[in-house]
C-alpha atoms as a PDB file:
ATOM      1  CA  UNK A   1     -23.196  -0.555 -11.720  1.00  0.00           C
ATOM      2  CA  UNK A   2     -20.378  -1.806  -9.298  1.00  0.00           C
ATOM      3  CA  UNK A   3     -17.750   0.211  -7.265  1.00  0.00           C
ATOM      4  CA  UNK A   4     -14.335  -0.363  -8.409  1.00  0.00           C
ATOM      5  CA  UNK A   5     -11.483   0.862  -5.864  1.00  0.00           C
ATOM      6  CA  UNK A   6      -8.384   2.069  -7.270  1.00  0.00           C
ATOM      7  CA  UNK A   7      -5.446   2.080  -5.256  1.00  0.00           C
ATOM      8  CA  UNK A   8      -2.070   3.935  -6.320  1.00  0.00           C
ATOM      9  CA  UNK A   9       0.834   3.450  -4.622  1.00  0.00           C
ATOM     10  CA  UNK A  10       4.180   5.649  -4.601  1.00  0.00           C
ATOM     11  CA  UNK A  11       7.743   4.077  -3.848  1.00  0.00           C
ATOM     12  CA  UNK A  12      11.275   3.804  -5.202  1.00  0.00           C
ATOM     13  CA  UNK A  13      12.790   0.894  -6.650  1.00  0.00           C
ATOM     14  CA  UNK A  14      13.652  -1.726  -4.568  1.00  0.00           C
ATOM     15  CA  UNK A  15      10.851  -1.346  -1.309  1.00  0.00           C
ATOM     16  CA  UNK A  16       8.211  -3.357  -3.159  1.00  0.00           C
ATOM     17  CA  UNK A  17       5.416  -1.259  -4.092  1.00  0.00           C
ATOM     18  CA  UNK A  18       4.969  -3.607  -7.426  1.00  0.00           C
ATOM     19  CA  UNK A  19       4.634  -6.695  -4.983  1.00  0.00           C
ATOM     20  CA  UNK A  20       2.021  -4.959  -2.635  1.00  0.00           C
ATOM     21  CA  UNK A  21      -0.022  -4.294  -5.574  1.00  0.00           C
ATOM     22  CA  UNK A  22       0.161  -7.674  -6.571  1.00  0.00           C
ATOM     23  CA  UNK A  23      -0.450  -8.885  -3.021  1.00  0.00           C
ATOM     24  CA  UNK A  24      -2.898  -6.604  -3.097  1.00  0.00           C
ATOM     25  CA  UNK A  25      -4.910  -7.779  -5.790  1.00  0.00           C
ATOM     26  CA  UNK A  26      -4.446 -11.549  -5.684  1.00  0.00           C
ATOM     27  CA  UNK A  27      -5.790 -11.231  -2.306  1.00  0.00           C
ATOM     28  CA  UNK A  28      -8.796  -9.812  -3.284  1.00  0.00           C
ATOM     29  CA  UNK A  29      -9.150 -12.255  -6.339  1.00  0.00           C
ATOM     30  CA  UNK A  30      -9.007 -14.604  -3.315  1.00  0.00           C
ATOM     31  CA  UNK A  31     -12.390 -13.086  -2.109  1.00  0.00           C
ATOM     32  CA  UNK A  32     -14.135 -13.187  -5.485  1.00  0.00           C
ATOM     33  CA  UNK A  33     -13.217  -9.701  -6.485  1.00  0.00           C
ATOM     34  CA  UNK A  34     -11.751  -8.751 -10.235  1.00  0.00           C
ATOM     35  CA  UNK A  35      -8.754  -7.113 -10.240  1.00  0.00           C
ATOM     36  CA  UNK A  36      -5.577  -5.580 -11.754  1.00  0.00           C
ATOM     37  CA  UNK A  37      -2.181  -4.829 -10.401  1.00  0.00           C
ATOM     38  CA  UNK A  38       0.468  -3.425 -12.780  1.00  0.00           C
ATOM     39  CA  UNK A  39       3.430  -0.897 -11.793  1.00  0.00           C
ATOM     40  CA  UNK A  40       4.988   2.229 -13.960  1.00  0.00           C
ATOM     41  CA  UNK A  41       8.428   2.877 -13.689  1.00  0.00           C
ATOM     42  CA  UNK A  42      10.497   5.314 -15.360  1.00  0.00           C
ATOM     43  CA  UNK A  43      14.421   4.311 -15.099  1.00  0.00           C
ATOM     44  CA  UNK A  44      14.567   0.910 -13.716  1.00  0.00           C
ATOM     45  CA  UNK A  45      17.135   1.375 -10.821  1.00  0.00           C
ATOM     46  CA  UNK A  46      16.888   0.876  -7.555  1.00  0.00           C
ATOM     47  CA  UNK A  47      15.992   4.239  -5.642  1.00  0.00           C
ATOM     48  CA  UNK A  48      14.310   5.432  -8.221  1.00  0.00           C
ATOM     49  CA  UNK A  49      10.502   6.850  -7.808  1.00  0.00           C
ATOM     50  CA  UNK A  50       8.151   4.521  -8.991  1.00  0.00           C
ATOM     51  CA  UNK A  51       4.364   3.918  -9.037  1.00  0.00           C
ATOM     52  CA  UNK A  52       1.934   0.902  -8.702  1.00  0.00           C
ATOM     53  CA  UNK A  53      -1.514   0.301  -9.552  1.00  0.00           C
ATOM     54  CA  UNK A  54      -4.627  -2.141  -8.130  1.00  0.00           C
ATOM     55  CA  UNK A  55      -8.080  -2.077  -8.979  1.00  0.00           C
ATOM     56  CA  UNK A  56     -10.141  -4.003  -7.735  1.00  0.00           C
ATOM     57  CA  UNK A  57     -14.263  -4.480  -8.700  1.00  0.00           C
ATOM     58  CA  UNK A  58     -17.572  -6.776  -8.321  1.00  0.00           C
ATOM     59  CA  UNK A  59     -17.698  -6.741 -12.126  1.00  0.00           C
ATOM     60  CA  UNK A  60     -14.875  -7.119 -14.850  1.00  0.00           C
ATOM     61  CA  UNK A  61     -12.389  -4.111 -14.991  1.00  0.00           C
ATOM     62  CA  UNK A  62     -12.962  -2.838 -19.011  1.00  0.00           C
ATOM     63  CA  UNK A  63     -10.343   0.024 -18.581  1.00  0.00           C
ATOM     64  CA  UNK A  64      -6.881  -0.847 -18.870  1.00  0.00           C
ATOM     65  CA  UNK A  65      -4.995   2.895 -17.907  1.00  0.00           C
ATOM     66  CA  UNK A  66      -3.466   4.556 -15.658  1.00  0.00           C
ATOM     67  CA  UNK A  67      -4.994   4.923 -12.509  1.00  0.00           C
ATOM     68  CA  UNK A  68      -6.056   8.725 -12.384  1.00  0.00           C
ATOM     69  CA  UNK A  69      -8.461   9.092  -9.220  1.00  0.00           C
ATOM     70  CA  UNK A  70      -7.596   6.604  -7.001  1.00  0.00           C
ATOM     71  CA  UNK A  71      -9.761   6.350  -3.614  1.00  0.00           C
ATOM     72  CA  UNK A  72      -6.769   5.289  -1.668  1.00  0.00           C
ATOM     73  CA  UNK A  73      -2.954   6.005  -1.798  1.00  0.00           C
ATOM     74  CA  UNK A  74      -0.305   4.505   0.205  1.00  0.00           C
ATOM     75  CA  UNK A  75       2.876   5.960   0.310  1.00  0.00           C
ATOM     76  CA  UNK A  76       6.288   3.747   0.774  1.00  0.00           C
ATOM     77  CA  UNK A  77       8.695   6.040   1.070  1.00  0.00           C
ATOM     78  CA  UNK A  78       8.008   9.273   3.098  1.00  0.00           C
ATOM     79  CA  UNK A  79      10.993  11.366   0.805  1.00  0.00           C
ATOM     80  CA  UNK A  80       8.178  11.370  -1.875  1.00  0.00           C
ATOM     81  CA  UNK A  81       6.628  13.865   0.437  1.00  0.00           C
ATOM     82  CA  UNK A  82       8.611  16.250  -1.050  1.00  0.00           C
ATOM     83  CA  UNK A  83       8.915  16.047  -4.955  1.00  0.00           C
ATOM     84  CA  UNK A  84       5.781  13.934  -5.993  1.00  0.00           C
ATOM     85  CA  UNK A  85       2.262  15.538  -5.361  1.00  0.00           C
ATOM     86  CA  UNK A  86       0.578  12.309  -3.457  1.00  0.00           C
ATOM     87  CA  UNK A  87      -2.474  13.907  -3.291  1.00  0.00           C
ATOM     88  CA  UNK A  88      -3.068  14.095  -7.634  1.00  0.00           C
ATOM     89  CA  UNK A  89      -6.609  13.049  -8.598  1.00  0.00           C
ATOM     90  CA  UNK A  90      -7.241  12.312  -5.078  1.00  0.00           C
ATOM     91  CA  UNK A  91     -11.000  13.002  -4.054  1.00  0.00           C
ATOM     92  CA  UNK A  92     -11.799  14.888  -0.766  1.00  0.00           C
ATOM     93  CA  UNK A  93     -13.401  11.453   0.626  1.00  0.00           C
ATOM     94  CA  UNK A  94     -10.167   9.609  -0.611  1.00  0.00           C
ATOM     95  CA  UNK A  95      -7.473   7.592   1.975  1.00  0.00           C
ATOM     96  CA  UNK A  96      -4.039   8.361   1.994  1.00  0.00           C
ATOM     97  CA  UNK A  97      -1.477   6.030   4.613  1.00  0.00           C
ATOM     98  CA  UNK A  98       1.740   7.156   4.422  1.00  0.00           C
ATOM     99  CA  UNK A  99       5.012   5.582   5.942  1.00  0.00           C
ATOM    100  CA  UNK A 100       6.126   7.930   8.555  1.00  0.00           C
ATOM    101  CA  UNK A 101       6.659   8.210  12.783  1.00  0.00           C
ATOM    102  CA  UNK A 102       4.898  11.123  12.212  1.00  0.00           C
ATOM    103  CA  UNK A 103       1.376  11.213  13.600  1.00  0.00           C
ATOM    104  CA  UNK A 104      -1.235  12.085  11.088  1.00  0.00           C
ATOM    105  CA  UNK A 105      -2.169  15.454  12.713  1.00  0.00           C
ATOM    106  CA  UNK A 106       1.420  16.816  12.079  1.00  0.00           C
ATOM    107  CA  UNK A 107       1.920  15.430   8.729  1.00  0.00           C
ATOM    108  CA  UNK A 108      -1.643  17.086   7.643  1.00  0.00           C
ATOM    109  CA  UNK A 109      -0.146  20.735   9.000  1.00  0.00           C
ATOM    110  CA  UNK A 110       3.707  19.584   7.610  1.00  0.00           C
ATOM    111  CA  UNK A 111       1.828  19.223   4.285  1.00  0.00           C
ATOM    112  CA  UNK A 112      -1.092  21.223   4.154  1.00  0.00           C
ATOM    113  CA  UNK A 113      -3.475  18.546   3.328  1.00  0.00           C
ATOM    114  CA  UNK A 114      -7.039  19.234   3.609  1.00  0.00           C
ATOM    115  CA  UNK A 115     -10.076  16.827   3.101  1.00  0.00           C
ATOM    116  CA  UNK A 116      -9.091  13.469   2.903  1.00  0.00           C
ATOM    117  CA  UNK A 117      -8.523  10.878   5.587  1.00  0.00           C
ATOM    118  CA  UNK A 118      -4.713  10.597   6.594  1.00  0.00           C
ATOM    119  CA  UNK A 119      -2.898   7.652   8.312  1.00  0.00           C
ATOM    120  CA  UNK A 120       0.476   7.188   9.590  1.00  0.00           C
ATOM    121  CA  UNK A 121       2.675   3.934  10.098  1.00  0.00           C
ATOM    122  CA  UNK A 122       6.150   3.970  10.903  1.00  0.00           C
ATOM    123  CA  UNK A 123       6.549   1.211   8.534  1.00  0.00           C
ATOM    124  CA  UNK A 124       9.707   1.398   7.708  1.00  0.00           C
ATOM    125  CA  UNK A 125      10.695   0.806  11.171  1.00  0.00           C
ATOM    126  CA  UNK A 126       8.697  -2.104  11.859  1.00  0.00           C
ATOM    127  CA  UNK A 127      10.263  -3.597   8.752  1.00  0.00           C
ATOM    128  CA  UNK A 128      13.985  -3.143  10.083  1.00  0.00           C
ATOM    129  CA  UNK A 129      12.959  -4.330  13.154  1.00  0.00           C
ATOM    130  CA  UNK A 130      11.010  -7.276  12.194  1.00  0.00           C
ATOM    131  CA  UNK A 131      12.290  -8.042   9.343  1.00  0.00           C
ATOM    132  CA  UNK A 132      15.814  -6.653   9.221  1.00  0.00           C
ATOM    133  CA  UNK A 133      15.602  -5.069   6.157  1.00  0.00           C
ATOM    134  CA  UNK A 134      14.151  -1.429   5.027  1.00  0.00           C
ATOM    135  CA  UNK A 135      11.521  -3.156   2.961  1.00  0.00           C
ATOM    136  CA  UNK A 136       8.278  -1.719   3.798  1.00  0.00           C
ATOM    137  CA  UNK A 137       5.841  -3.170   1.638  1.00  0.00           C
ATOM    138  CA  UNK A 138       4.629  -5.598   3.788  1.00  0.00           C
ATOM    139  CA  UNK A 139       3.789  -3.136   6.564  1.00  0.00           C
ATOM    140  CA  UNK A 140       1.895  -0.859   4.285  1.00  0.00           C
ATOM    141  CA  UNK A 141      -0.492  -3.390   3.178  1.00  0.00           C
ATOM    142  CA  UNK A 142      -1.266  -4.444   6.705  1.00  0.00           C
ATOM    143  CA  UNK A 143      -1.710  -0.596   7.645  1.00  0.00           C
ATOM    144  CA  UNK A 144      -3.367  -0.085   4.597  1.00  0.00           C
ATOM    145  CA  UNK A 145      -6.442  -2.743   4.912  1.00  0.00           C
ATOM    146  CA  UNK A 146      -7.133  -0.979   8.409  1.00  0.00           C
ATOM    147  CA  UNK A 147      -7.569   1.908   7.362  1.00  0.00           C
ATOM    148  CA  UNK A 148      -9.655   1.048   4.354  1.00  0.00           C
ATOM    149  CA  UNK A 149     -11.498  -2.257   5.536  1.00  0.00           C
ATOM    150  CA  UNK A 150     -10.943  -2.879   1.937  1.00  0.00           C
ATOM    151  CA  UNK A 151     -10.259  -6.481   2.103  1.00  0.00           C
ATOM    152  CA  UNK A 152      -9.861  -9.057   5.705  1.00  0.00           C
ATOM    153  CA  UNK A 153      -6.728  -9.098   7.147  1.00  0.00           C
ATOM    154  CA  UNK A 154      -7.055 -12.673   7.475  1.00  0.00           C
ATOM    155  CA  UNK A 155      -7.374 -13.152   3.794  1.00  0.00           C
ATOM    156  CA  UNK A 156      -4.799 -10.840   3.277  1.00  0.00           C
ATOM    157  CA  UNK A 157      -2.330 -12.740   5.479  1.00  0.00           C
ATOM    158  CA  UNK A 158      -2.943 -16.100   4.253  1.00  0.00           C
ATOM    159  CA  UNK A 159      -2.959 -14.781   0.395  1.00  0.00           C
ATOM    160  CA  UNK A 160       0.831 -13.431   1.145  1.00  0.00           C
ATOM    161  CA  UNK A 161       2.289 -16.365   3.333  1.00  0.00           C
ATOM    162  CA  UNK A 162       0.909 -18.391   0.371  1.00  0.00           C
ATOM    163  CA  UNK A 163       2.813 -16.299  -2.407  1.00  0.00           C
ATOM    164  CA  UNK A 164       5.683 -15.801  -0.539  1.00  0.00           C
ATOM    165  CA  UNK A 165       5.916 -19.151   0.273  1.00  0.00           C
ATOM    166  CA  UNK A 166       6.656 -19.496  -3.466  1.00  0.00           C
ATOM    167  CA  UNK A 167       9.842 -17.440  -3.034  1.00  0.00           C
ATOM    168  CA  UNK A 168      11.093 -17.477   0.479  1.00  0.00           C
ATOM    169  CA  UNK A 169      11.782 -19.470   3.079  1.00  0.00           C
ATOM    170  CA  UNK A 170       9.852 -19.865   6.030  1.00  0.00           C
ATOM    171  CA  UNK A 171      11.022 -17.557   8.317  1.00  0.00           C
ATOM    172  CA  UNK A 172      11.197 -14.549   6.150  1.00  0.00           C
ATOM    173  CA  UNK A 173       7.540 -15.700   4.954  1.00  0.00           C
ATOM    174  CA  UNK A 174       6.841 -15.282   8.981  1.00  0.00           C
ATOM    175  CA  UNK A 175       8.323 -12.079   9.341  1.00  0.00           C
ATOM    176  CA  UNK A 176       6.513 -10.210   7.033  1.00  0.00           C
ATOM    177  CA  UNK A 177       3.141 -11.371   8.584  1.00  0.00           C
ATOM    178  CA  UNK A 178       4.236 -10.900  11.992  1.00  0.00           C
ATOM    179  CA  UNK A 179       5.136  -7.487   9.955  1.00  0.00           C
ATOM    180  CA  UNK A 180       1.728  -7.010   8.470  1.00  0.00           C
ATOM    181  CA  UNK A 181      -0.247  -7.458  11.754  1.00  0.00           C
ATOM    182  CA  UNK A 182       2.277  -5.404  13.788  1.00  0.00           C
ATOM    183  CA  UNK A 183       1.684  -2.038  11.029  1.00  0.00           C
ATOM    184  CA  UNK A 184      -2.456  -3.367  11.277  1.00  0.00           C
ATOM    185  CA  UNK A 185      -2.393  -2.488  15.098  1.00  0.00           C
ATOM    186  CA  UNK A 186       0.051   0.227  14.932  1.00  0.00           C
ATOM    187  CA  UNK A 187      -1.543   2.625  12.108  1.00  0.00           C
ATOM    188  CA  UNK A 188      -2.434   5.796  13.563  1.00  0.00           C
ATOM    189  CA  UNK A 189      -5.472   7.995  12.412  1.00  0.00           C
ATOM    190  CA  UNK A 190      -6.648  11.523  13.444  1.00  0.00           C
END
């Protein structure tokens, strides 16, 4: 039998946790992988709390639900923190990367997380300041893969300059790569 990862990701509308699900996926269809990517939203406004889905598997995905222990969550939008339990269905082996300047020691206290393995990105940050605009999808994805190993950066890069191409012009497609590697090298761990 073959290991699927499920990834769940927690935003609000408008910072583009639907697209890094999709990202996130494709990419790993890239590599031979079967996936899914699908969000849930409840009122569709910007701000408002939302959650994505990937799977991703050696073998064909047969379940099509909600994702209800996923092995890794990324969090786009630190505020969440506070009125959504991140941590739901969540096993004590399972990756969390959240999107905070706060180092991953003082966010386990803040929170009192135990188990799991915690990362930090100030992603957010490296989106305003590479990209100039408070998306930060982008940057999740490239802190997520380093703290999973989950897919190749390299992969991961060329799978999004490839679909954004599709939809933006070249030096917004740049940005968000230069984006993705800066959040790869800048994730912090305990």
């Amino acid at each position: 039998m073959s290991k699927m990862i499920e990834v769940r990701w927690h935003g609000r509308g408008g910072q583009g946790a639907k697209t890094a699900a999709y990202l996130l996926a494709e990419s790993a269809m890239q590599e031979g992988k079967y996936i899914q990517a699908f969000p849930e939203y409840g009122p569709e406004r910007m701000g408002a709390p939302i959650m994505a889905f990937t799977r991703i598997s050696d073998s064909p995905i047969r379940i099509h639900c909600h994702v209800k222990s996923p092995q890794v969550v990324a969090v786009l939008d630190p505020t969440l923190l506070e009125t959504v339990n991140i941590l739901d269905g969540v096993p004590e082996n399972g990756t969390v990367v959240v999107n905070t300047d706060e180092s991953p020691n003082s966010l386990r206290r803040t929170l009192n997380i135990s188990g799991r393995r915690l990362f930090t990105v100030p992603a957010t940050q490296i989106a305003l300041e590479i990209i100039g605009r408070p998306i930060p999808n982008t940057p999740m994805m490239g802190a997520m893969i380093k703290a999973t190993g989950l897919l190749d950066i390299e992969a991961v890069i060329a799978n999004t300059r490839k679909s954004f191409e599709k939809k933006f012009n070249a030096q917004v497609v740049e940005k968000n790569i230069q984006a993705i590697r800066r959040a790869y090298e800048e994730v912090k761990s305990e």
